[in-house]
C-alpha atoms as a PDB file:
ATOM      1  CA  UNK A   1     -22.167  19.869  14.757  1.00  0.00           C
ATOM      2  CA  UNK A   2     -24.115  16.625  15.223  1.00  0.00           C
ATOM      3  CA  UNK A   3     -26.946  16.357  12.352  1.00  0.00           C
ATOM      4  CA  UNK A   4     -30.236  15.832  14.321  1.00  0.00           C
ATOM      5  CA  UNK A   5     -32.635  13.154  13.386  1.00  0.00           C
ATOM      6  CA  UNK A   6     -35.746  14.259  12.065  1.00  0.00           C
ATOM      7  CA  UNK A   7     -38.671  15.093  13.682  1.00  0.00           C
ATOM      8  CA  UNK A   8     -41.199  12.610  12.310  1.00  0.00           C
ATOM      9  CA  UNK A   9     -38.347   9.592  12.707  1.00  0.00           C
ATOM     10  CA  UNK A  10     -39.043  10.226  16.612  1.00  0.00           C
ATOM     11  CA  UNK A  11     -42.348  10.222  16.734  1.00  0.00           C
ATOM     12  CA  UNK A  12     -44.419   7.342  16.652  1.00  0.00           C
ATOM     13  CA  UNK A  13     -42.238   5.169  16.680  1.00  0.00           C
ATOM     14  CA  UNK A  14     -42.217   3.627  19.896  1.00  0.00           C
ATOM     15  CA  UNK A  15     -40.570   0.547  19.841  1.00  0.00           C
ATOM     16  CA  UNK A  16     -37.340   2.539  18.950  1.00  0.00           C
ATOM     17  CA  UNK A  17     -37.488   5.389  21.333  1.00  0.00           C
ATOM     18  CA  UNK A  18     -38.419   2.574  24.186  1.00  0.00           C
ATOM     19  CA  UNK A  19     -35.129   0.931  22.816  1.00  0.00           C
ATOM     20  CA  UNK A  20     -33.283   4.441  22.511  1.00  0.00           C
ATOM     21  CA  UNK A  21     -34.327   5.110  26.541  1.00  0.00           C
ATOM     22  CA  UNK A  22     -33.453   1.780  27.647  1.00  0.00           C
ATOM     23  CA  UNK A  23     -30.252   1.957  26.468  1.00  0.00           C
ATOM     24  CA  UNK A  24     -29.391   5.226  27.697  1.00  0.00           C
ATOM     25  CA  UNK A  25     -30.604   4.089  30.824  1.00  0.00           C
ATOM     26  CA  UNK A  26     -28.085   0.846  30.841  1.00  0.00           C
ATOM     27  CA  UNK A  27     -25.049   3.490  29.439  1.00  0.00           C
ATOM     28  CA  UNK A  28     -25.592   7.520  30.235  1.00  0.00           C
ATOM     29  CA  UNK A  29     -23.365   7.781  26.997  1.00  0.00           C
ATOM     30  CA  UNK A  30     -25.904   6.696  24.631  1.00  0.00           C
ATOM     31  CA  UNK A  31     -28.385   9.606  25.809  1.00  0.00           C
ATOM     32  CA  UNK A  32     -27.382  12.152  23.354  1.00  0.00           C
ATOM     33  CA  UNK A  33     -29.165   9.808  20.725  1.00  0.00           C
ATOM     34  CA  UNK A  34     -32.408  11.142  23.104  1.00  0.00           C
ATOM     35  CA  UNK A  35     -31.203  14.466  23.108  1.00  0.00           C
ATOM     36  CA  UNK A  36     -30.436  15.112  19.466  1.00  0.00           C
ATOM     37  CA  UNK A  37     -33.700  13.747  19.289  1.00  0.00           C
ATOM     38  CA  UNK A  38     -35.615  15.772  21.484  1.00  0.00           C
ATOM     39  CA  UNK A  39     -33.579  19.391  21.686  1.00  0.00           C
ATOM     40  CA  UNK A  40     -35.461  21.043  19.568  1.00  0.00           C
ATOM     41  CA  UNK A  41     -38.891  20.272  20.809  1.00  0.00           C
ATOM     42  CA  UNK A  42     -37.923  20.697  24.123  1.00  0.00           C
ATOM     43  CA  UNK A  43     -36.409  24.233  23.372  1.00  0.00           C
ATOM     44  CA  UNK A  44     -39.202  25.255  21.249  1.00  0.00           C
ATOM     45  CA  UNK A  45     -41.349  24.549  23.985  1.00  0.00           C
ATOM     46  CA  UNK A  46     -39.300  26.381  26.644  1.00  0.00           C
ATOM     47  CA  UNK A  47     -39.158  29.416  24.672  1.00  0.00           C
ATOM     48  CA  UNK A  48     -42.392  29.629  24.208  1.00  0.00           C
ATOM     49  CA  UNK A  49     -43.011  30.309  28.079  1.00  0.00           C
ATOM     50  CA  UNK A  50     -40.227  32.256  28.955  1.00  0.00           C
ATOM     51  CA  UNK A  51     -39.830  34.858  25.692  1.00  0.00           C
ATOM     52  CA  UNK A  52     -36.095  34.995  27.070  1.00  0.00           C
ATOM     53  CA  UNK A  53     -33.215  33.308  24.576  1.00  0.00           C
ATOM     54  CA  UNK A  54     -30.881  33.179  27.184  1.00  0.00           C
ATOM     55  CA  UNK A  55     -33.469  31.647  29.666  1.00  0.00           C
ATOM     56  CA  UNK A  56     -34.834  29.134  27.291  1.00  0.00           C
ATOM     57  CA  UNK A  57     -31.181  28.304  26.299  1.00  0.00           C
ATOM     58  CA  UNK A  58     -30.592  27.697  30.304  1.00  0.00           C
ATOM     59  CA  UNK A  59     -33.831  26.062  31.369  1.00  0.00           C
ATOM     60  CA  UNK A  60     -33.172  23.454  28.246  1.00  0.00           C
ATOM     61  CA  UNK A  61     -30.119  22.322  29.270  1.00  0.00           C
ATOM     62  CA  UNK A  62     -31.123  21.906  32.892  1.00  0.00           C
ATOM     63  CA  UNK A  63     -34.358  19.619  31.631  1.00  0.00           C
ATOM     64  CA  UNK A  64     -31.814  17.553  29.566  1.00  0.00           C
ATOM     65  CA  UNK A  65     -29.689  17.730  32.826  1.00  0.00           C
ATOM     66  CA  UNK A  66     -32.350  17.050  35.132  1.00  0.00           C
ATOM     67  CA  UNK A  67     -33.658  13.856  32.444  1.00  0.00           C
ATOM     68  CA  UNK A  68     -30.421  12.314  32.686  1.00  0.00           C
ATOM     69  CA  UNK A  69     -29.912  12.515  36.217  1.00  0.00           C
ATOM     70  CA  UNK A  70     -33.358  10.892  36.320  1.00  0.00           C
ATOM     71  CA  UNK A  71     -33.552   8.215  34.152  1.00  0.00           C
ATOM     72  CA  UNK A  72     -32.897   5.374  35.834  1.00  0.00           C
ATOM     73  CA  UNK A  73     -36.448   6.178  37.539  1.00  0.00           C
ATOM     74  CA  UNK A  74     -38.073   6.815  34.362  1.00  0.00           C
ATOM     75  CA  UNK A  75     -40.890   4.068  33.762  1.00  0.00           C
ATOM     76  CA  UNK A  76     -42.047   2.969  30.374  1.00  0.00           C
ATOM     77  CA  UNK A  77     -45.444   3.328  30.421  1.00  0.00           C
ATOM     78  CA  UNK A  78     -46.692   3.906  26.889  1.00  0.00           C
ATOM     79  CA  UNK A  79     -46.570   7.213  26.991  1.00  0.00           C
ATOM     80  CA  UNK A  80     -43.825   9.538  24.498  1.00  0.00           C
ATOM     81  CA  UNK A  81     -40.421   9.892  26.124  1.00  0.00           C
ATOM     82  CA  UNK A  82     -41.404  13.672  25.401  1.00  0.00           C
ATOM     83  CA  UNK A  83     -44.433  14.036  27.828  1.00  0.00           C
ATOM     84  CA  UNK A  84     -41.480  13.538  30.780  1.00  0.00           C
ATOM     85  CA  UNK A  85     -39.378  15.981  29.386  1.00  0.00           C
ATOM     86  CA  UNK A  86     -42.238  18.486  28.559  1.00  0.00           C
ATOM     87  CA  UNK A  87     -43.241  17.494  32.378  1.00  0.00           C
ATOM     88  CA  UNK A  88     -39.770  18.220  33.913  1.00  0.00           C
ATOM     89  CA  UNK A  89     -39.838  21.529  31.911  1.00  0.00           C
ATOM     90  CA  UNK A  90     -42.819  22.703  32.979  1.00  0.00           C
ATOM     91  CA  UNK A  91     -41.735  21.976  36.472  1.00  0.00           C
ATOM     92  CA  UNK A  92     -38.565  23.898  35.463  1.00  0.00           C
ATOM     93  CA  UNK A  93     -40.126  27.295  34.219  1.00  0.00           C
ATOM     94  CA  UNK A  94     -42.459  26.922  37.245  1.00  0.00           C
ATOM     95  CA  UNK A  95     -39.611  27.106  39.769  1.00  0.00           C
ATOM     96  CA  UNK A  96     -37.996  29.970  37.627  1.00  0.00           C
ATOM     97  CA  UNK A  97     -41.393  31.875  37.950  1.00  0.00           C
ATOM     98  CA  UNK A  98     -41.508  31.304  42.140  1.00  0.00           C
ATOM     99  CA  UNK A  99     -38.118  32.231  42.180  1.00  0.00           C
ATOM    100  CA  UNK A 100     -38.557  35.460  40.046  1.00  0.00           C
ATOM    101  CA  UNK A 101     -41.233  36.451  42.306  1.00  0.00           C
ATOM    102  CA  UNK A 102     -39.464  35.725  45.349  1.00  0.00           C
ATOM    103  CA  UNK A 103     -36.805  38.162  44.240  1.00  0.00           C
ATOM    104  CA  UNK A 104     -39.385  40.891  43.148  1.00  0.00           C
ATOM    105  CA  UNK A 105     -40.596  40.564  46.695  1.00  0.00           C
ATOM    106  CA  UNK A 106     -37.097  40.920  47.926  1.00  0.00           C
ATOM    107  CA  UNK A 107     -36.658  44.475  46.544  1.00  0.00           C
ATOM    108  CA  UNK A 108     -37.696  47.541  48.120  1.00  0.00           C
ATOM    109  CA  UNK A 109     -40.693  49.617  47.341  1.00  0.00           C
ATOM    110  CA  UNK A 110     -40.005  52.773  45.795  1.00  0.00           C
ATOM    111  CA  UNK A 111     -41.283  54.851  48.613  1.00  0.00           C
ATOM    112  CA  UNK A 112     -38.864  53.015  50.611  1.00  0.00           C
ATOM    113  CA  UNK A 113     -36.116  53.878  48.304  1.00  0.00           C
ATOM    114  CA  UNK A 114     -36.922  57.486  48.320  1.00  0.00           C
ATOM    115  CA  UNK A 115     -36.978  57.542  52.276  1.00  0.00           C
ATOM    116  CA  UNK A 116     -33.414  55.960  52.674  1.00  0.00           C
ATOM    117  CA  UNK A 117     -32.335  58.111  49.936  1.00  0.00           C
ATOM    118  CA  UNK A 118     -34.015  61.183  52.224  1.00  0.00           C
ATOM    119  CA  UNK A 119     -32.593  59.450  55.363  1.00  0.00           C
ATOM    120  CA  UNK A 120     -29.194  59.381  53.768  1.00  0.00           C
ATOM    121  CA  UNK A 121     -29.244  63.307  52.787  1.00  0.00           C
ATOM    122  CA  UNK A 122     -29.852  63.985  56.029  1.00  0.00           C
ATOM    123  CA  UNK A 123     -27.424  61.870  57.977  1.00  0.00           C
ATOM    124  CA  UNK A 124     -24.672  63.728  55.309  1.00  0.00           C
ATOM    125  CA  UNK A 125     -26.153  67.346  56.352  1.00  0.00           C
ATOM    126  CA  UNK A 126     -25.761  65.754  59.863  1.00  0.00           C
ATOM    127  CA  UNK A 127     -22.307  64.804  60.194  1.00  0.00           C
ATOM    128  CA  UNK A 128     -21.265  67.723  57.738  1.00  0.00           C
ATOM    129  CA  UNK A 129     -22.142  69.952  61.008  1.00  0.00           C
ATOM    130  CA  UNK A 130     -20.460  67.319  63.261  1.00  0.00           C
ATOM    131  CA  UNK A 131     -17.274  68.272  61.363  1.00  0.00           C
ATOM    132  CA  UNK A 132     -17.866  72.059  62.239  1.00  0.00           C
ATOM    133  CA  UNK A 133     -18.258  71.591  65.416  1.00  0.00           C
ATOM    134  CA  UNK A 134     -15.096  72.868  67.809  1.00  0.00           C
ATOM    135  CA  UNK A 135     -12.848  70.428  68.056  1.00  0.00           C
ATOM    136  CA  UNK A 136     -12.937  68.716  71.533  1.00  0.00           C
ATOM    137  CA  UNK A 137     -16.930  69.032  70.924  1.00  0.00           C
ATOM    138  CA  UNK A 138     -16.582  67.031  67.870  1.00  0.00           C
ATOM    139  CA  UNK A 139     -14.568  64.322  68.970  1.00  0.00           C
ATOM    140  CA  UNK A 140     -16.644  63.245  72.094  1.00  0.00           C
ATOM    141  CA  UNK A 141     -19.629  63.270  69.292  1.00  0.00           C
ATOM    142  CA  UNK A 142     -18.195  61.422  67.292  1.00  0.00           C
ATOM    143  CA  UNK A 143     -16.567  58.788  69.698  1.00  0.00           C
ATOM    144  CA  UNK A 144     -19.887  58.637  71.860  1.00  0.00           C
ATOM    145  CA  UNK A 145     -22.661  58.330  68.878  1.00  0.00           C
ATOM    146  CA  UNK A 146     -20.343  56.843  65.619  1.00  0.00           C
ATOM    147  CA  UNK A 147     -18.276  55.092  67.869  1.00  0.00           C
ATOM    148  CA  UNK A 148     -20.403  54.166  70.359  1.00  0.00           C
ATOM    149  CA  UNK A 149     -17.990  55.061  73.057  1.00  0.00           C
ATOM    150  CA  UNK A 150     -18.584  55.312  76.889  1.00  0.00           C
ATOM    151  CA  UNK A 151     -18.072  58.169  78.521  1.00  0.00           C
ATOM    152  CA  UNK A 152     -15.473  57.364  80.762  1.00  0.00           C
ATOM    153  CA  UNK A 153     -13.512  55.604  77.358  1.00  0.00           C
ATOM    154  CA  UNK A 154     -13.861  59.005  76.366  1.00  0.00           C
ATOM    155  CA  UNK A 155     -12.233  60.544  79.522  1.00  0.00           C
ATOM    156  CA  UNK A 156      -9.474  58.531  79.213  1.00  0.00           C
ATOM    157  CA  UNK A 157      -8.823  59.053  75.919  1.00  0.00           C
ATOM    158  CA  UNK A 158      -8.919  62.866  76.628  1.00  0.00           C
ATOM    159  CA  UNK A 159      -7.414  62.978  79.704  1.00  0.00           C
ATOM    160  CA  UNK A 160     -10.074  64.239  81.426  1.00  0.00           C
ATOM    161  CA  UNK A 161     -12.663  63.714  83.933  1.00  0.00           C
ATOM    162  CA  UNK A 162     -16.322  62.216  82.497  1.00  0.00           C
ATOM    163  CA  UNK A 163     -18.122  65.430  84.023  1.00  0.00           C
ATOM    164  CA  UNK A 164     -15.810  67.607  81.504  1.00  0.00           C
ATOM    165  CA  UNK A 165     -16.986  64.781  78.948  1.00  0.00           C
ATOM    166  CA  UNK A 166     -20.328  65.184  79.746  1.00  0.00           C
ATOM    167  CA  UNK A 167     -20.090  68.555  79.601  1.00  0.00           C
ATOM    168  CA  UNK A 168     -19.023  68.768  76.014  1.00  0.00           C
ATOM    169  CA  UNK A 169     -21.188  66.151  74.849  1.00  0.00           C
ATOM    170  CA  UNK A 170     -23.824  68.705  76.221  1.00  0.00           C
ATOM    171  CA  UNK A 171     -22.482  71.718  74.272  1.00  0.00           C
ATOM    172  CA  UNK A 172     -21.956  69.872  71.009  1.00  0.00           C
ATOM    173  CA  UNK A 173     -25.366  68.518  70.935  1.00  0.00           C
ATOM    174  CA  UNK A 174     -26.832  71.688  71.830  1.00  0.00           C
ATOM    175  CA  UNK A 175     -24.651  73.257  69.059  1.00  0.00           C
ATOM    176  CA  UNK A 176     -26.233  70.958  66.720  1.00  0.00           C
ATOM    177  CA  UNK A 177     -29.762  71.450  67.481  1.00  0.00           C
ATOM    178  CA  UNK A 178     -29.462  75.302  67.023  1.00  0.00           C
ATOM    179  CA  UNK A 179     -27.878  74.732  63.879  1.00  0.00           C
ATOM    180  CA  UNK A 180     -30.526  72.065  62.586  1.00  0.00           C
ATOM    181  CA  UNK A 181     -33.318  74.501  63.558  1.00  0.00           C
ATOM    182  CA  UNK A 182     -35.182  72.333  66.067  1.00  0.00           C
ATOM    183  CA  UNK A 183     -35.688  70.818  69.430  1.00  0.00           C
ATOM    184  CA  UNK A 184     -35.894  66.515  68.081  1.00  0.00           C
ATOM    185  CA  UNK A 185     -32.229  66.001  68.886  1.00  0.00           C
END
């Protein structure tokens, strides 16, 4: 592992960092001198917004990623070389924070999870008493409502005529309602 430079080395001492930034911006190679410099600032200062290693870990690297994709537009101005990075992570952890929220969004209420899972039951208790329906019953159910079958596909897949279909359809439905104790189809 690369020994790091200390702390005080890099700061205040501008003519060398505007050096150090000015020739990583003529040769990308020469930005790890910047990095080594800067990691552990820039991580500290991650982690202290996030309170997640692995997120701090990943939001550093992208700022170090993001700084050397960008440094050919970076613009001495006087100020530290660590006010842009501090600025690019800030704009980092904000994105992660719209993004988190946009996901929490995303997922269902509870209530809504306890309805499908309700829903659900009930479709099983549903097609459970498909299944004991008689068998020609069943299969026009099940090939008009699951399979969203006409009823003269039906015929012909029966061999018979669509008033016999009908017919069925009419008795298995009825069947069902009995057996689910109302009149709501």
């Amino acid at each position: 592992m690369a020994r790091r430079r200390p702390l005080r080395q890099s700061l205040g001492d501008e003519p060398e960092e505007r050096l150090l930034i000015e020739g990583a911006q003529r040769d990308p190679a020469r930005f790890a001198d910047l990095y080594e410099i800067y990691f552990d600032r820039v991580y500290a200062y991650v982690a202290r917004r996030v309170n997640d290693r692995a997120e701090a870990e990943d939001l550093t690297s992208e700022v170090f990623h993001d700084a050397l994709a960008n440094l050919q537009r970076f613009e001495w101005r006087g100020a530290p070389f660590a006010a842009w990075l501090y600025r690019i992570a800030a704009n980092a952890i904000a994105d992660r924070s719209e993004r988190l929220a946009r996901e929490r969004k995303i997922e269902p209420p509870l209530e809504i999870e306890e309805a499908d899972q309700e829903e659900a039951q009930d479709l099983a208790k549903l097609f459970a008493l498909v299944r004991e329906l008689p068998g020609d019953q069943r299969t026009v159910v099940e090939m008009r409502f699951a399979g969203e079958k006409s009823i003269r596909e039906i015929a012909d897949h029966l061999g018979r005529s669509e008033g016999a279909v009908k017919q069925l359809q009419f008795r298995g439905l009825e069947s069902l309602r009995a057996r689910v104790g109302g009149k709501h189809g």
